[in-house]
C-alpha atoms as a PDB file:
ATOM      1  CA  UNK A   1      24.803 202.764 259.926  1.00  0.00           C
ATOM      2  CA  UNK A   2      25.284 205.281 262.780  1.00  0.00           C
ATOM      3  CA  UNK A   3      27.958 205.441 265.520  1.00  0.00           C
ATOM      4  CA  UNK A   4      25.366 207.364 267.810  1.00  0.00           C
ATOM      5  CA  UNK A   5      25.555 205.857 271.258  1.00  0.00           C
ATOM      6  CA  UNK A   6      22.511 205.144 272.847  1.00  0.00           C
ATOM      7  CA  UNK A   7      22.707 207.523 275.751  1.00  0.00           C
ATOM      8  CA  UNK A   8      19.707 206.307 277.444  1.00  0.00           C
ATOM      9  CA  UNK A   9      20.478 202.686 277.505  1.00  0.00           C
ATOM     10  CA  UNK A  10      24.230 203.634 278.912  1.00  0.00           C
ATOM     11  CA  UNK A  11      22.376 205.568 282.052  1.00  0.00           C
ATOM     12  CA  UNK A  12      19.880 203.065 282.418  1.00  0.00           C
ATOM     13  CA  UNK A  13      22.282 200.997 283.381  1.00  0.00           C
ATOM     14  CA  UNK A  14      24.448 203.205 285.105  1.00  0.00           C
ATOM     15  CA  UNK A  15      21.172 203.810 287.257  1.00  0.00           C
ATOM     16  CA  UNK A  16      20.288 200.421 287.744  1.00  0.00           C
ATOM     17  CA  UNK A  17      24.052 199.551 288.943  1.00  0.00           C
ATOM     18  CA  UNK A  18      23.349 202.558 291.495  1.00  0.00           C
ATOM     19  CA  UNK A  19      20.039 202.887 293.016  1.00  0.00           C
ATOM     20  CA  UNK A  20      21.307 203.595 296.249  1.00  0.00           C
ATOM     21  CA  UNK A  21      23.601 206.632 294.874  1.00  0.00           C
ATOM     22  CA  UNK A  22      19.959 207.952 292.785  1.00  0.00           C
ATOM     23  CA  UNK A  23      18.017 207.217 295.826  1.00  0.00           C
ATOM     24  CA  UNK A  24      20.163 209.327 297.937  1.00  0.00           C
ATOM     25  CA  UNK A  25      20.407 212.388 295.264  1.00  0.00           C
ATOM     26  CA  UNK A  26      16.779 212.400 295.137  1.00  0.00           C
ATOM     27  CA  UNK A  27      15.962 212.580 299.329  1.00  0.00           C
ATOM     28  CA  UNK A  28      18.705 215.224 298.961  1.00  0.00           C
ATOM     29  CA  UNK A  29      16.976 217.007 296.097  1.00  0.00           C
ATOM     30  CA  UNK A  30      13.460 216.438 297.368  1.00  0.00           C
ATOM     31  CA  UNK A  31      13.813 216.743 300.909  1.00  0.00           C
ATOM     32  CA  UNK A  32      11.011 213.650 301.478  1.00  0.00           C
ATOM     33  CA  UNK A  33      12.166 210.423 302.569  1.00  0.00           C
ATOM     34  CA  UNK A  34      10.394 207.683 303.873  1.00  0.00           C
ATOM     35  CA  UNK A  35      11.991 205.513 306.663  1.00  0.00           C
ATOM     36  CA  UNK A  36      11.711 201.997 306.806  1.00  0.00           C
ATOM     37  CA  UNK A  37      11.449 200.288 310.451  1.00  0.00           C
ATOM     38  CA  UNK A  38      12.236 197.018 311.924  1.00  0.00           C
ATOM     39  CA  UNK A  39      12.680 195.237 314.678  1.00  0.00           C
ATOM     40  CA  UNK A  40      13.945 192.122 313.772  1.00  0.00           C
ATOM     41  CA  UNK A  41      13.149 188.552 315.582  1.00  0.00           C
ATOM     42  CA  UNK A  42      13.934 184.678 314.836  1.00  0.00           C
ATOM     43  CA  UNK A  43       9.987 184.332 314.341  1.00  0.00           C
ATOM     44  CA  UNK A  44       8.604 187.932 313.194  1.00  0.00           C
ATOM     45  CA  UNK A  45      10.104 190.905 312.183  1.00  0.00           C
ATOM     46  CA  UNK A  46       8.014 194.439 313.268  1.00  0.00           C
ATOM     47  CA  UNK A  47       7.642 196.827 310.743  1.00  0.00           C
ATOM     48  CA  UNK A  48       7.054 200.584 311.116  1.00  0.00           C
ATOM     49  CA  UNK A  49       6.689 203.507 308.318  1.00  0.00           C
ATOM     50  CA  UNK A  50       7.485 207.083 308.818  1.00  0.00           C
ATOM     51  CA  UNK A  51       5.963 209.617 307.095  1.00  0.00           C
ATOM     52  CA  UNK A  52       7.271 211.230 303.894  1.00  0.00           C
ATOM     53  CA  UNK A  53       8.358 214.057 305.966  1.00  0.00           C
ATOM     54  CA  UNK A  54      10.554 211.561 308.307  1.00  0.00           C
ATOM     55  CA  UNK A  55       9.513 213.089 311.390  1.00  0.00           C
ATOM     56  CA  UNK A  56       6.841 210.258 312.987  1.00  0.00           C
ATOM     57  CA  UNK A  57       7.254 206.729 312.554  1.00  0.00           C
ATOM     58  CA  UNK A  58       4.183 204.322 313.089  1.00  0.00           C
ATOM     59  CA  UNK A  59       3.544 200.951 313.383  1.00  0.00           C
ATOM     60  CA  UNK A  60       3.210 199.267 310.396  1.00  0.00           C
ATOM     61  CA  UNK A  61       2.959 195.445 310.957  1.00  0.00           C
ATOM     62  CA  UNK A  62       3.891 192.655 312.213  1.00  0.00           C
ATOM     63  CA  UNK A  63       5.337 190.011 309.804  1.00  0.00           C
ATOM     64  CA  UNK A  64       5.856 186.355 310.128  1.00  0.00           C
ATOM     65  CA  UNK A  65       8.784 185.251 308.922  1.00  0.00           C
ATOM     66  CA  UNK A  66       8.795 182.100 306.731  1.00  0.00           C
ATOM     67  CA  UNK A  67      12.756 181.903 305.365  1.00  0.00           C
ATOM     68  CA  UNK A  68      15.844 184.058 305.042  1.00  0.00           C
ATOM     69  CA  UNK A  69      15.202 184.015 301.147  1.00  0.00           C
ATOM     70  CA  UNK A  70      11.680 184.684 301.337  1.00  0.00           C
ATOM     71  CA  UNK A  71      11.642 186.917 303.959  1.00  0.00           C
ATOM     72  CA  UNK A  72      14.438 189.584 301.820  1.00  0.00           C
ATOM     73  CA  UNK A  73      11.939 189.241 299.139  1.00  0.00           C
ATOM     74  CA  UNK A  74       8.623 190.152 300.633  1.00  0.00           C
ATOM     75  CA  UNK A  75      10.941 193.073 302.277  1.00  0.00           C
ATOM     76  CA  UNK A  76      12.336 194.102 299.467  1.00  0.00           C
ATOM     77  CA  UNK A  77       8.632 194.291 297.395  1.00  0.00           C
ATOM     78  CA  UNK A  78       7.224 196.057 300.494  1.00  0.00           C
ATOM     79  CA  UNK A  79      10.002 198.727 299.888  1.00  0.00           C
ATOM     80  CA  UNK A  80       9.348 199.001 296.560  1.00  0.00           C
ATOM     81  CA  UNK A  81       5.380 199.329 296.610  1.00  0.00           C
ATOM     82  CA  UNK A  82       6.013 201.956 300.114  1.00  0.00           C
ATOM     83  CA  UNK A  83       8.361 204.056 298.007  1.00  0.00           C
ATOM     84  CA  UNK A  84      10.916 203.220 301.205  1.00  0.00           C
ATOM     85  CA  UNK A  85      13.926 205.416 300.847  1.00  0.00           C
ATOM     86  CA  UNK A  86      15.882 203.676 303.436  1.00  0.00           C
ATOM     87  CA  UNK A  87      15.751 201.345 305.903  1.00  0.00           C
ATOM     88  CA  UNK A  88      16.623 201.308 309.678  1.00  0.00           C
ATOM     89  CA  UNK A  89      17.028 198.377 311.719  1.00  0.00           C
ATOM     90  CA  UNK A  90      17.176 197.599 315.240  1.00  0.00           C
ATOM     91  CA  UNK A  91      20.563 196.661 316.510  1.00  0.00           C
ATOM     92  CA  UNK A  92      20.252 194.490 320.100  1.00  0.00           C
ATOM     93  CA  UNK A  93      23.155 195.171 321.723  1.00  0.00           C
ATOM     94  CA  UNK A  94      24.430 193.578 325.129  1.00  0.00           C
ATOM     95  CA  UNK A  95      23.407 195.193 328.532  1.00  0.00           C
ATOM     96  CA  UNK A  96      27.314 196.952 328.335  1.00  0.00           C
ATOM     97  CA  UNK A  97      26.369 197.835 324.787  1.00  0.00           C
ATOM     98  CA  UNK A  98      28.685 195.195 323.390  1.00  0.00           C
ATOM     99  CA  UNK A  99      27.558 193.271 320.293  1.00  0.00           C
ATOM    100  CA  UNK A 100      26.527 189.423 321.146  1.00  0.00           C
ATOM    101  CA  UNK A 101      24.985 186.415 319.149  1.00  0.00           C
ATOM    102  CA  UNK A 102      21.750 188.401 318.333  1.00  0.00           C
ATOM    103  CA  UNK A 103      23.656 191.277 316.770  1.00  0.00           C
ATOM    104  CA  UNK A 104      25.580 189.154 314.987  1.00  0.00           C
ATOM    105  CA  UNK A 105      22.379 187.642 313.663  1.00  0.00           C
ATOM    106  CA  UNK A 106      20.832 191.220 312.471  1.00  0.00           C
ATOM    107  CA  UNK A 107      23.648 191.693 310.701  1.00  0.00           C
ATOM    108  CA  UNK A 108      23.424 188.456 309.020  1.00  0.00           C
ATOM    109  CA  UNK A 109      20.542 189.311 307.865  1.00  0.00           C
ATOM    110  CA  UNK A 110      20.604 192.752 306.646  1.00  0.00           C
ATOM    111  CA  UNK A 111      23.773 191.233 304.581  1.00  0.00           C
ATOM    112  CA  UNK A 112      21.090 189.575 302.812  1.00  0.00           C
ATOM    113  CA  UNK A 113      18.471 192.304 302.586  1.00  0.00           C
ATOM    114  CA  UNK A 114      21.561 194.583 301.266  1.00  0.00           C
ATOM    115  CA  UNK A 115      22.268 192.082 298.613  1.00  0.00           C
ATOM    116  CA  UNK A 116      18.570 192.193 296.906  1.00  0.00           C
ATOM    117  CA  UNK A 117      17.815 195.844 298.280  1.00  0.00           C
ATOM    118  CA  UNK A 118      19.858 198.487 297.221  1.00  0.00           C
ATOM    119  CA  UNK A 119      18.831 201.165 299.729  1.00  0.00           C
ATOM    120  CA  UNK A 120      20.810 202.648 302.180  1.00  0.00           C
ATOM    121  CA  UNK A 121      20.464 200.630 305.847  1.00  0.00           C
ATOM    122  CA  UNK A 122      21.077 202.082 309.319  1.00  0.00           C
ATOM    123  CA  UNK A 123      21.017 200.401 312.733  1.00  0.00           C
ATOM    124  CA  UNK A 124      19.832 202.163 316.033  1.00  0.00           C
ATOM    125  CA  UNK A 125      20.503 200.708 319.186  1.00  0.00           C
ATOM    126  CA  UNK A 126      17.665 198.768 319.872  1.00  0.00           C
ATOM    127  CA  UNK A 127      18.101 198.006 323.868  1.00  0.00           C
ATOM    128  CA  UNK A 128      14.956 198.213 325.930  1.00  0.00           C
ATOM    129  CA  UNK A 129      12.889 198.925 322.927  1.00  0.00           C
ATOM    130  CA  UNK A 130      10.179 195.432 322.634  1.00  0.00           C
ATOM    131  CA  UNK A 131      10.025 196.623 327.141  1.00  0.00           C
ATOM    132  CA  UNK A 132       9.159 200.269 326.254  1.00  0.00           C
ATOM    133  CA  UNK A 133       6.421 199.043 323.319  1.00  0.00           C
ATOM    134  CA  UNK A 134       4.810 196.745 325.818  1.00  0.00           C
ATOM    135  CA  UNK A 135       4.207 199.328 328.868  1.00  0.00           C
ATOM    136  CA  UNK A 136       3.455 201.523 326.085  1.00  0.00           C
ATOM    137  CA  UNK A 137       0.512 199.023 324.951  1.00  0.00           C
ATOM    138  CA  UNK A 138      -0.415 198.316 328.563  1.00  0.00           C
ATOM    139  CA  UNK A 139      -1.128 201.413 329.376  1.00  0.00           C
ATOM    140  CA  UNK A 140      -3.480 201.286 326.689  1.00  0.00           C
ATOM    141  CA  UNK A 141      -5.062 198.712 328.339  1.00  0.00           C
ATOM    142  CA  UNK A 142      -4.702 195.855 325.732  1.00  0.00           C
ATOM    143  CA  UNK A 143      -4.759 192.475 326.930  1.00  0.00           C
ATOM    144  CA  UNK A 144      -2.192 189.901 326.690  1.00  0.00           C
ATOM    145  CA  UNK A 145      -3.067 188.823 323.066  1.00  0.00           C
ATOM    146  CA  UNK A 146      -3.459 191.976 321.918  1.00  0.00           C
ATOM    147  CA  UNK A 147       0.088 193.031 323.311  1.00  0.00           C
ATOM    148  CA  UNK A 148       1.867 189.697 321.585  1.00  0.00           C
ATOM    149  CA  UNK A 149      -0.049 190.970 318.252  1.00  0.00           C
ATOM    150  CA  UNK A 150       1.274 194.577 318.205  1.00  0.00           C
ATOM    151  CA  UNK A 151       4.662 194.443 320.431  1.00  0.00           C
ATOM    152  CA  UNK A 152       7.297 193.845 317.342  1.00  0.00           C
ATOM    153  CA  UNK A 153       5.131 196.610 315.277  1.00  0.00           C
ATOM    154  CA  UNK A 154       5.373 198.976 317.902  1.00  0.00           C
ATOM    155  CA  UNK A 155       8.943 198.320 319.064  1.00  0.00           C
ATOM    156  CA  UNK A 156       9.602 198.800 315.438  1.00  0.00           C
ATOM    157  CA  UNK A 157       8.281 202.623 315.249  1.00  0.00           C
ATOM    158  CA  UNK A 158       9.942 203.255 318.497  1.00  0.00           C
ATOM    159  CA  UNK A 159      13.549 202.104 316.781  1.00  0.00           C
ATOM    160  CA  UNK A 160      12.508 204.516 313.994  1.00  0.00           C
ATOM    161  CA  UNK A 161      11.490 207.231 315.795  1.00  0.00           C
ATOM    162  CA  UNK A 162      14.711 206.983 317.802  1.00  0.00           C
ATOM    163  CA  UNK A 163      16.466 207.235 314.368  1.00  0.00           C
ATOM    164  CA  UNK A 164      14.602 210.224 313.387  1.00  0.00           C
ATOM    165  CA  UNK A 165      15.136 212.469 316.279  1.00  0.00           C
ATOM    166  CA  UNK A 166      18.421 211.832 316.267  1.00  0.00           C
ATOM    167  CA  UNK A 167      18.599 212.443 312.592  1.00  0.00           C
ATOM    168  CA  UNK A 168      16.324 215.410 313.285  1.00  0.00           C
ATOM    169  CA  UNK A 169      18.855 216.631 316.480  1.00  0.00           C
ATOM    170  CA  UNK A 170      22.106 216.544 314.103  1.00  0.00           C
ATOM    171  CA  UNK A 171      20.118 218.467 311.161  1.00  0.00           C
ATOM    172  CA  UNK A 172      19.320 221.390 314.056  1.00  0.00           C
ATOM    173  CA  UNK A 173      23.027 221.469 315.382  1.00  0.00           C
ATOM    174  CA  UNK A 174      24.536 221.887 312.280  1.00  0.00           C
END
C-alpha cells in the first residue's frame, strides 16, 4: 500500500473551495475578462456582456424574473456558459446618494447570487441610468413597446460601461 498523496484530488478541492481566488489569477494572468451587467428590478433584471477585452459592454437581455432561488440559478448557469469573470451590478442610490429600500434590496440579492456564484461582484452607482437608456432608445426612434422591451438591457450595458471606464481610467493613472 502506498502513502502517496493524491496531489490532484487535494487541489481539486482547494480550487473548488476558491474559484473566485483562480478566477482572479487567471484575468490577471490572461489579461481577458468578461464583465457581467445588470440592472436589477422587482420584475426583470437587464443583462449586458462586455467583451473579452472589457472595454464595451452591450445589451444582452432582458430577463423575467420568476423567484429569488430560481432567478440565482439561471444567473449563475448564464455565467457559467458566458465564461463571466465577474459580475457588476447596479447600485440605486438616493437622489443625495444615500442608500434607501431599493439598495438595500440589491444587496439582498447579490447576498444570494454570492452564495451560489463564486465570482467576484461590484456595484456602480446606478442613478439616472433606466432615464439615460430610454432617451438613448428614443432617439432611435423605437416606440413605446419597443422601449419597455429593451430599457433594463440597455440600462444594464450603460451600468457596465460606467464600470469599465472607470476601471479603464484607474488602469491609465496608475
Amino acid at each position: 500500500m502506498s502513502s502517496k498523496v493524491n496531489t490532484s484530488k487535494k487541489s481539486a478541492a482547494t480550487v473548488a473551495r476558491r474559484p473566485a481566488l483562480v478566477a482572479a489569477a487567471a484575468m490577471l494572468y490572461t489579461g481577458a475578462v468578461r464583465y457581467l451587467g445588470i440592472d436589477y428590478g422587482e420584475v426583470r433584471l437587464g443583462l449586458a456582456l462586455s467583451d473579452e477585452g472589457a472595454v464595451l459592454a452591450k445589451p444582452l437581455k432582458v430577463y423575467a424574473r420568476r423567484s429569488p432561488k430560481r432567478d440565482v440559478r439561471w444567473l449563475t448557469l448564464l455565467c457559467i456558459e458566458l465564461g463571466v469573470d465577474a459580475v457588476v451590478v447596479g447600485l440605486p442610490l438616493e437622489q443625495a446618494g444615500v442608500e434607501g429600500k431599493t439598495a438595500e434590496q440589491v444587496r439582498l440579492f447579490v447576498g444570494r447570487l454570492r452564495s451560489h456564484l463564486a465570482l467576484p461582484v461590484e456595484f456602480v452607482d446606478e442613478r439616472y441610468s433606466s432615464a439615460e437608456a430610454e432617451h438613448r432608445l428614443r432617439e432611435q426612434g423605437l416606440d413605446g413597446r419597443e422601449i419597455r422591451r429593451e430599457l433594463d438591457a440597455v440600462a444594464a450595458a450603460l451600468i457596465l460601461q460606467t464600470f469599465l471606464d472607470a476601471r479603464h481610467r484607474d488602469y491609465q493613472q496608475d
